[in-house]
Protein backbone atom coordinates (compact mmCIF):
# COMPACT_ATOMS: atom_id res chain seq x y z
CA UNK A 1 -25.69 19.56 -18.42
CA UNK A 2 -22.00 21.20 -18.60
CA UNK A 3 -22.20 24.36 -16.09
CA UNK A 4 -20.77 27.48 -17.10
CA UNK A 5 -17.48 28.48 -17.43
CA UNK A 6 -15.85 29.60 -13.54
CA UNK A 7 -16.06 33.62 -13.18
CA UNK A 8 -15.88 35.80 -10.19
CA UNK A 9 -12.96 37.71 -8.46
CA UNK A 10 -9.15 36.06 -7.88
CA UNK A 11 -8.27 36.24 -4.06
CA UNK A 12 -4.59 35.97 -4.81
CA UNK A 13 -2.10 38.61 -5.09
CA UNK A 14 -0.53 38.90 -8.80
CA UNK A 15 2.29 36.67 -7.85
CA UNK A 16 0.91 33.91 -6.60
CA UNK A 17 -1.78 34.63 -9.16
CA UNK A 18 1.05 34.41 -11.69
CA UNK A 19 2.82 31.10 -9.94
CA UNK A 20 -0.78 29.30 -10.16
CA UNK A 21 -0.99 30.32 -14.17
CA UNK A 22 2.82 29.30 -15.01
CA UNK A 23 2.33 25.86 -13.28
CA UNK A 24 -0.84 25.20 -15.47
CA UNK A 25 0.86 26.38 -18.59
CA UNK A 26 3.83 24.40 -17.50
CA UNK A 27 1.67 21.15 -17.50
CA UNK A 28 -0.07 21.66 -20.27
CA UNK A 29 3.28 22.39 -22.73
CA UNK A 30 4.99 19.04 -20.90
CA UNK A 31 1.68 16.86 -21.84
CA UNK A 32 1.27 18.22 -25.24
CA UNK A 33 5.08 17.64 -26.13
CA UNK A 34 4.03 13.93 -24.65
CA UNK A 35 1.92 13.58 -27.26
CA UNK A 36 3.72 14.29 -29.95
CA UNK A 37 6.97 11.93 -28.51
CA UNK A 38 4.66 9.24 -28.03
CA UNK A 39 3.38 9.64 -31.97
CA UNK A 40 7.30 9.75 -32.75
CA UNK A 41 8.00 6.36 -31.01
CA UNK A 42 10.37 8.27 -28.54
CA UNK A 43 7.79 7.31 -25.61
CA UNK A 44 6.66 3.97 -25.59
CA UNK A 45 4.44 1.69 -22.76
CA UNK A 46 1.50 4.04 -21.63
CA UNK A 47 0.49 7.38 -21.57
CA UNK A 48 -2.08 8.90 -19.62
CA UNK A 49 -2.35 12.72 -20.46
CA UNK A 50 -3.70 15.34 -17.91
CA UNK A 51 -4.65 18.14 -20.51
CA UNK A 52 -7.64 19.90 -19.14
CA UNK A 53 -7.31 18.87 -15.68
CA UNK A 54 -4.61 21.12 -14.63
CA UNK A 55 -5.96 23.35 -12.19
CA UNK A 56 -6.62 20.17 -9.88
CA UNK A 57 -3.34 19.09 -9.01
CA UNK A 58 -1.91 22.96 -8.98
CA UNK A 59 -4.72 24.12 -6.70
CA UNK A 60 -4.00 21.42 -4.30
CA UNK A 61 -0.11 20.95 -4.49
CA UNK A 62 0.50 25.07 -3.92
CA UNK A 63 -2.15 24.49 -0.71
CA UNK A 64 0.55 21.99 0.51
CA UNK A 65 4.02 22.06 2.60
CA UNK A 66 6.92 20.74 1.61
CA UNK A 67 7.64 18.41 4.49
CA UNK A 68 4.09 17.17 3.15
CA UNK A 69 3.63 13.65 1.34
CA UNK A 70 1.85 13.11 -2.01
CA UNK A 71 0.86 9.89 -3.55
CA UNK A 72 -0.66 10.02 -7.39
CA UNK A 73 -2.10 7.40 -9.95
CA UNK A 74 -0.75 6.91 -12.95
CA UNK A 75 -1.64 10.04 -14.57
CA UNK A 76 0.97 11.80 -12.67
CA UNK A 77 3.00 13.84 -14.31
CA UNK A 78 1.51 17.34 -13.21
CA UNK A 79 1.79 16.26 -9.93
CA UNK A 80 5.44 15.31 -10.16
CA UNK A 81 6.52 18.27 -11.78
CA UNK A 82 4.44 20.65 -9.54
CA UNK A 83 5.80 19.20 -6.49
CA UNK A 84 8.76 19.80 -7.68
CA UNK A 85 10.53 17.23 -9.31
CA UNK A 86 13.11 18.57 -12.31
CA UNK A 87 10.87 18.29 -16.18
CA UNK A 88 14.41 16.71 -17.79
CA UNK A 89 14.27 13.82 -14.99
CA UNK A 90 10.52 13.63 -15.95
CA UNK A 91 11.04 13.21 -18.94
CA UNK A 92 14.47 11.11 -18.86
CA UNK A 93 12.27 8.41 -17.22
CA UNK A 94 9.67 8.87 -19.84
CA UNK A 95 12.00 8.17 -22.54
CA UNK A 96 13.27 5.30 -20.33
CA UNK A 97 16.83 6.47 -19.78
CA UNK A 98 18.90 6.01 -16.89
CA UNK A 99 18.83 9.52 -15.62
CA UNK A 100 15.02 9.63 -15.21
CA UNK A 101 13.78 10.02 -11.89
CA UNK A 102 13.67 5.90 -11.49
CA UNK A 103 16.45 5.06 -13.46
CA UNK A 104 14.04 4.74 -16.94
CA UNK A 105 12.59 1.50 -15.16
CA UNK A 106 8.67 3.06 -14.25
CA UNK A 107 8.18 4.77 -17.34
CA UNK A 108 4.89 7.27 -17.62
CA UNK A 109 2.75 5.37 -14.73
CA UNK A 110 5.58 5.00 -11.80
CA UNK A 111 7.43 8.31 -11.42
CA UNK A 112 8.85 8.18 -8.12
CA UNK A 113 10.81 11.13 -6.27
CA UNK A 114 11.71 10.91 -2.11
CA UNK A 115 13.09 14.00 -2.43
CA UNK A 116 9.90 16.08 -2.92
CA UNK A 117 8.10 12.95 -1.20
CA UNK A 118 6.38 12.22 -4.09
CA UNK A 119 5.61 8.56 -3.41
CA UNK A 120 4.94 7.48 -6.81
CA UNK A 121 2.54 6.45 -9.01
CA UNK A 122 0.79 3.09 -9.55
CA UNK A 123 -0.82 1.57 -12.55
CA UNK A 124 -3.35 0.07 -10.56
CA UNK A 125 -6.27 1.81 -9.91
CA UNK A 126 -7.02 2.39 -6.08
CA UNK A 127 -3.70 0.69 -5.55
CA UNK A 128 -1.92 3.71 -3.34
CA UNK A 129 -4.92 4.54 -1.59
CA UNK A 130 -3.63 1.75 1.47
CA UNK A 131 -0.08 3.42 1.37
CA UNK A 132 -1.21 6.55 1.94
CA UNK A 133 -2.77 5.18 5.19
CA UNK A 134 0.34 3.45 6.11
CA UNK A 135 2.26 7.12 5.53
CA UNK A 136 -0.28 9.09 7.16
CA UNK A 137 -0.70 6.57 10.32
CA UNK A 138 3.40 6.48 10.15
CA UNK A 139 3.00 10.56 11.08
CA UNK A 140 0.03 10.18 13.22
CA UNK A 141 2.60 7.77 15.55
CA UNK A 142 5.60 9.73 15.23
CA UNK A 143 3.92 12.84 16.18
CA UNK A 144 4.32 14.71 12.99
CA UNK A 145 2.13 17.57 11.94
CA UNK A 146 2.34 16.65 8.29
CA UNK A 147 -0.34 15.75 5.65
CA UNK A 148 -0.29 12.62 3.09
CA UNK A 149 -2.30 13.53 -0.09
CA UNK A 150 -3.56 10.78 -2.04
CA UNK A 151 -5.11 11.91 -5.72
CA UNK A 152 -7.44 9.06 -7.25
CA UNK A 153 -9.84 8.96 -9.95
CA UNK A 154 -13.52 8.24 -9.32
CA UNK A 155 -13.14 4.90 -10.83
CA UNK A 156 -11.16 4.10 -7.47
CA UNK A 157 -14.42 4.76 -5.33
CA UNK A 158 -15.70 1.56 -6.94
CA UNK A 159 -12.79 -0.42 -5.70
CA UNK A 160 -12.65 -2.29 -2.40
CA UNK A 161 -9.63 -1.03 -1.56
CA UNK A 162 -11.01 2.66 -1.62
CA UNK A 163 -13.49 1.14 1.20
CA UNK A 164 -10.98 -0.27 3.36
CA UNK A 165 -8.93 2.78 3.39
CA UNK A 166 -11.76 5.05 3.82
CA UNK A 167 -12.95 2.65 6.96
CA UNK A 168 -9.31 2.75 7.96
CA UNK A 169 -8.59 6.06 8.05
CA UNK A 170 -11.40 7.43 10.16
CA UNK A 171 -10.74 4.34 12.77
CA UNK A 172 -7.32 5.51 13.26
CA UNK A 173 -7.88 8.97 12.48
CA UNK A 174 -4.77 9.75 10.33
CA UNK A 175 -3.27 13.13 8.55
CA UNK A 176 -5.13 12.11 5.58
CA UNK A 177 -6.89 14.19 2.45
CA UNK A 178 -7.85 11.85 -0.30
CA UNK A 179 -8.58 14.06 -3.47
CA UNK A 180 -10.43 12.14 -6.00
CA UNK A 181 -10.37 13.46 -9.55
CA UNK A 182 -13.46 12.86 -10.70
CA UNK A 183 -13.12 13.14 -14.44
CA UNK A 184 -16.87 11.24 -14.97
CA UNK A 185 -15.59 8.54 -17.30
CA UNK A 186 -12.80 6.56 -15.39
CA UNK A 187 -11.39 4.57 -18.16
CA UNK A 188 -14.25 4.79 -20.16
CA UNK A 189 -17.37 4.31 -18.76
CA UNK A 190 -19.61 7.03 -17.61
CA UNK A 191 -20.00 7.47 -13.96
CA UNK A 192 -23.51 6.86 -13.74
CA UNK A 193 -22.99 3.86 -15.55
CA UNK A 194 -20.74 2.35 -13.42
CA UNK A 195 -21.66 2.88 -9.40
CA UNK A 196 -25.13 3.40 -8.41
CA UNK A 197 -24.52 5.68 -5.77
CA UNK A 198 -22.98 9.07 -7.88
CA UNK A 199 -22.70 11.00 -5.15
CA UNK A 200 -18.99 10.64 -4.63
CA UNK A 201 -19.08 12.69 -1.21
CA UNK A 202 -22.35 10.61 0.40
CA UNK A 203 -19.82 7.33 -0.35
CA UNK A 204 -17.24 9.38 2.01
CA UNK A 205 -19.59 10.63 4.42
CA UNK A 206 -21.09 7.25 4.79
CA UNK A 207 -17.42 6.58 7.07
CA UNK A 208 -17.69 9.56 8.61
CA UNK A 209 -15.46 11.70 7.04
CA UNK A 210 -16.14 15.07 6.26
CA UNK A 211 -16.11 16.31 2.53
CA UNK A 212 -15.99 18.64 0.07
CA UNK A 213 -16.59 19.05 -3.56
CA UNK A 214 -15.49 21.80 -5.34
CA UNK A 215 -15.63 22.80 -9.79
CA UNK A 216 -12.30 21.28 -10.54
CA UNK A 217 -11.88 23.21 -13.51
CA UNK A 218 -11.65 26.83 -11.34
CA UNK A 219 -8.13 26.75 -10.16
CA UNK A 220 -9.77 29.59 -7.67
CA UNK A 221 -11.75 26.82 -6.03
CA UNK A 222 -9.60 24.23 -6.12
CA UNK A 223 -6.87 25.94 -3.93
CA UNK A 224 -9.65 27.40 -1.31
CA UNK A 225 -11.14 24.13 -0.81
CA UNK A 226 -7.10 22.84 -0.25
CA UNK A 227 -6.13 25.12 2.06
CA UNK A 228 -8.90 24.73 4.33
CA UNK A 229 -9.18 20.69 3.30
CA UNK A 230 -5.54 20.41 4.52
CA UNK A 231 -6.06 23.01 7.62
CA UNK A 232 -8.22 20.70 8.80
CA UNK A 233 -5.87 17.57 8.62
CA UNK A 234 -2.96 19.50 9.85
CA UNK A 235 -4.99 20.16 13.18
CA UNK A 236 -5.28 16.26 13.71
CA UNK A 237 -8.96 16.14 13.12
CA UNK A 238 -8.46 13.25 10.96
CA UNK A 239 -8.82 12.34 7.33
CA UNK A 240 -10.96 14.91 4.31
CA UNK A 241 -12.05 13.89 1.41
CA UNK A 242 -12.20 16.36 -1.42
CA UNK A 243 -14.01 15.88 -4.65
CA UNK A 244 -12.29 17.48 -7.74
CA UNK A 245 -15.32 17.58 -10.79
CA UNK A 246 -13.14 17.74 -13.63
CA UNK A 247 -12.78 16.64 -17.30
CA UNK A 248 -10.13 15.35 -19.47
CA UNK A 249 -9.68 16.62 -22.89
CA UNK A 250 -8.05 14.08 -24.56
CA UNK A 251 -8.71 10.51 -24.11
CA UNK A 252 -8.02 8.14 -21.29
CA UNK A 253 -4.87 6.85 -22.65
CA UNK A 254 -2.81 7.10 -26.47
CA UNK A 255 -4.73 3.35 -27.05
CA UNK A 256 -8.10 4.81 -26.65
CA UNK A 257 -10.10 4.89 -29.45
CA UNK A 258 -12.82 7.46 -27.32
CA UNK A 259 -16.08 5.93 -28.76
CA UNK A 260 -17.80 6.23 -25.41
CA UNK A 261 -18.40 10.42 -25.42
CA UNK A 262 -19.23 13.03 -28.54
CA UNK A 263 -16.79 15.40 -29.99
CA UNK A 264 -19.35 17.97 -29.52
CA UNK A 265 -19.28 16.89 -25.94
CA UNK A 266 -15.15 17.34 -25.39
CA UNK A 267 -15.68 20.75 -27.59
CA UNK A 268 -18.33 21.98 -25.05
CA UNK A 269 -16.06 21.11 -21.63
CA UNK A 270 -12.94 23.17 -23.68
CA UNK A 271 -14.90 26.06 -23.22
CA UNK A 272 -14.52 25.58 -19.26
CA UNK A 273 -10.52 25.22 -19.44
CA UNK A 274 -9.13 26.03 -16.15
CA UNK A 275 -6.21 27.53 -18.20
CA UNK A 276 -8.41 30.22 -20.31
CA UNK A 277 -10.49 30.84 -18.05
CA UNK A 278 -8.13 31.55 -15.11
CA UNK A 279 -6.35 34.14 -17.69
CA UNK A 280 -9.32 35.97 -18.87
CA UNK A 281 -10.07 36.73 -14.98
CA UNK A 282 -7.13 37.54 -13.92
CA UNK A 283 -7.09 40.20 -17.36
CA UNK A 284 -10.23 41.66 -16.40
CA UNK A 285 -9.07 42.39 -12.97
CA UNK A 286 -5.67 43.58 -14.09
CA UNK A 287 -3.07 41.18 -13.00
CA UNK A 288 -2.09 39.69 -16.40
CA UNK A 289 -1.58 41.14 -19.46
CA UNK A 290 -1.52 39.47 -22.94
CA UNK A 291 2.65 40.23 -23.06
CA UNK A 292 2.99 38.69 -19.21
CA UNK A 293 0.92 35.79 -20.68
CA UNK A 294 3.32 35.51 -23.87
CA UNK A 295 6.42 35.28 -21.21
CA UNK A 296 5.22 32.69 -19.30
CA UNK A 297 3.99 30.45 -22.44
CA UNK A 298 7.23 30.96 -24.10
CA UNK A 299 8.87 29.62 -20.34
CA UNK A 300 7.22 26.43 -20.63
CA UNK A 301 7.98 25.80 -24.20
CA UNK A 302 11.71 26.50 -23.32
CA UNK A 303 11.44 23.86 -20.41
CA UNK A 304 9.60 21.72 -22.21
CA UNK A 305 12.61 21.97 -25.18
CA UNK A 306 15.44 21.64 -22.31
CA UNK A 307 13.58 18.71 -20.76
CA UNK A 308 13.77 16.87 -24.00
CA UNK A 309 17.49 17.73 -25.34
CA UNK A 310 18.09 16.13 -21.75
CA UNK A 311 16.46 12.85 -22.11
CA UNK A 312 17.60 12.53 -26.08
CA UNK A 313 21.27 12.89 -24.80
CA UNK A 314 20.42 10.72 -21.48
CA UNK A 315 21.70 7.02 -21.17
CA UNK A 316 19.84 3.34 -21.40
CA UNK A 317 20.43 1.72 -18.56
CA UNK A 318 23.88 -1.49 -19.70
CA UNK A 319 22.40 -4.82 -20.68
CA UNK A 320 24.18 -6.05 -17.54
CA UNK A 321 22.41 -4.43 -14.85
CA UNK A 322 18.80 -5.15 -16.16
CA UNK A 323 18.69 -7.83 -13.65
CA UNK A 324 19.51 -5.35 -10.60
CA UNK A 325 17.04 -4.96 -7.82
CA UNK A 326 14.56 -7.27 -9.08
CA UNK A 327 15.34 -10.48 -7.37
CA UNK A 328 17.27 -11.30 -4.43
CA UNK A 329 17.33 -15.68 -4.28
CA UNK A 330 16.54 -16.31 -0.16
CA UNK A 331 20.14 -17.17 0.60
CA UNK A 332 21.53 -14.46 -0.86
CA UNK A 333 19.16 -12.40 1.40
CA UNK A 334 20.47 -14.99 4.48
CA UNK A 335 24.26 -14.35 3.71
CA UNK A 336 23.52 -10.70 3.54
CA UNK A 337 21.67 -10.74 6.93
């Protein structure tokens, strides 16, 4: 049964209200211009869209520092450009061109960006998850009061390497909050069809880590549960897990032919879009109007028209350097020593 759409008051004032609303807009504008490059030929590889889930990596990302570190999947493009990384280096690297944020070589599923610490995204599923207990135990040596998000899907839960990390992280008790978008069809396979235990938080709980799990599609709950998720990492009481209960709108990736849900089932979860839904609140209590709306819609669409124009007049990377960085014979490596 879908629930109904999130109500209630927003606790925010009408600029960070405002910030919260632009970076969902933002998203949405970049994915759906994704889309339509992909149809065009201009992007090419994979493409994993994040339409619909927006409010999950906003309401988390705006709960965290800057000196913080985030590691995402492969459908990570919100969470690059929310943490901070420029939407014409985005989308550079989409196209494949040298100027993207890893010089055009990762493409959709590996956008990588040290200066924002955004340390990347991985095509394989769960296969951060052990990094982000390597950078979180790295702090929880040094001393530093910083937290390492790690965003997974629920399909990671079912993956050993979720387990050792979870085991892991408790053991050592490291700066970690683990945010698992649970979008109930992984690739495309239902949850409850999948893992016998659905209960996403009891599989957390079952190392001893406290949890959470919040409507994913109410950017209001999403960034309460943060702040306090990450409060309670920052204070070096260990690792948090945090279950986002979301839904995708379109399918998992552009090669999906989405035979495993109804339409009447994707037109039923629209109705909960965090981006509606979060603008008819925030009109009833007075802190948008339809014209402030307009202005920050027509924002995006100008990004999202800069962002291209960059990566159409960005660079491939010369036939001659395609062989940089990927192999270094061992004595090479000794004479460089």
């Amino acid at each position: 049964m879908i629930p109904a759409p999130p109500v209630g008051p927003v606790p925010f004032d009408k600029a960070c209200a405002h910030r919260l609303l632009a970076d969902m807009v933002r998203i949405r504008r970049l994915e759906e211009k994704c889309a339509e490059l992909y149809g065009a030929m201009k992007i090419r590889g994979f493409l994993h869209l994040y339409i619909g889930e927006e409010a999950c990596a906003v309401g988390v990302l705006h709960a965290l520092r800057a000196e913080d570190n985030v590691v995402a999947t492969y459908r990570e493009h919100a969470h690059a450009l929310v943490r901070g990384m420029p939407m014409g280096v985005l989308m550079a690297e989409m196209y494949g061109k040298r100027e993207g944020c890893s010089r055009g070589r990762g493409g959709s599923m590996h956008l990588f960006d040290a200066r924002t610490r955004l340390f990347g995204g991985n095509a394989i599923v769960a296969g951060l998850l052990p990094v982000a207990v390597g950078l979180a135990l790295a702090d929880r040596m040094k001393g530093q009061r910083r937290v390492t998000a790690c965003f997974f899907g629920e399909g990671a839960v079912a993956e050993g390497a979720f387990h050792e990390s979870m085991n892991l992280a408790e053991l050592w008790g490291v700066p970690l909050l683990l945010c698992c978008e649970n979008n109930r069809y992984a690739m495309g396979t239902a949850l409850e069809r999948s893992e016998s235990q659905t209960d996403l938080c009891a599989k957390a709980a079952s190392y001893k880590v406290p949890t959470a799990s919040v409507d994913g599609m109410d950017i209001v709950a999403v960034h309460e549960a943060a702040k306090q998720a990450q409060q309670h990492v920052r204070e070096g009481k260990g690792p948090f897990f945090l279950e986002l209960r979301t839904y995708r709108f379109r399918a998992h990736s552009m090669f999906d032919a989405e035979l495993y849900r109804s339409k009447a089932e994707v037109e039923e979860w629209k109705t909960r879009g965090p981006i509606h839904t979060y603008t008819a609140r925030l009109k009833t209590e007075g802190k948008l109007t339809e014209e402030e709306f307009l202005e920050l819609d027509a924002a995006a669409l100008a990004e999202v028209d800069a962002a291209v124009a960059f990566a159409e007049a960005g660079s491939w990377e010369p036939i001659e350097d395609l062989a940089r960085d990927l192999y270094t014979p061992p004595e090479a490596a000794w004479r460089s020593a």
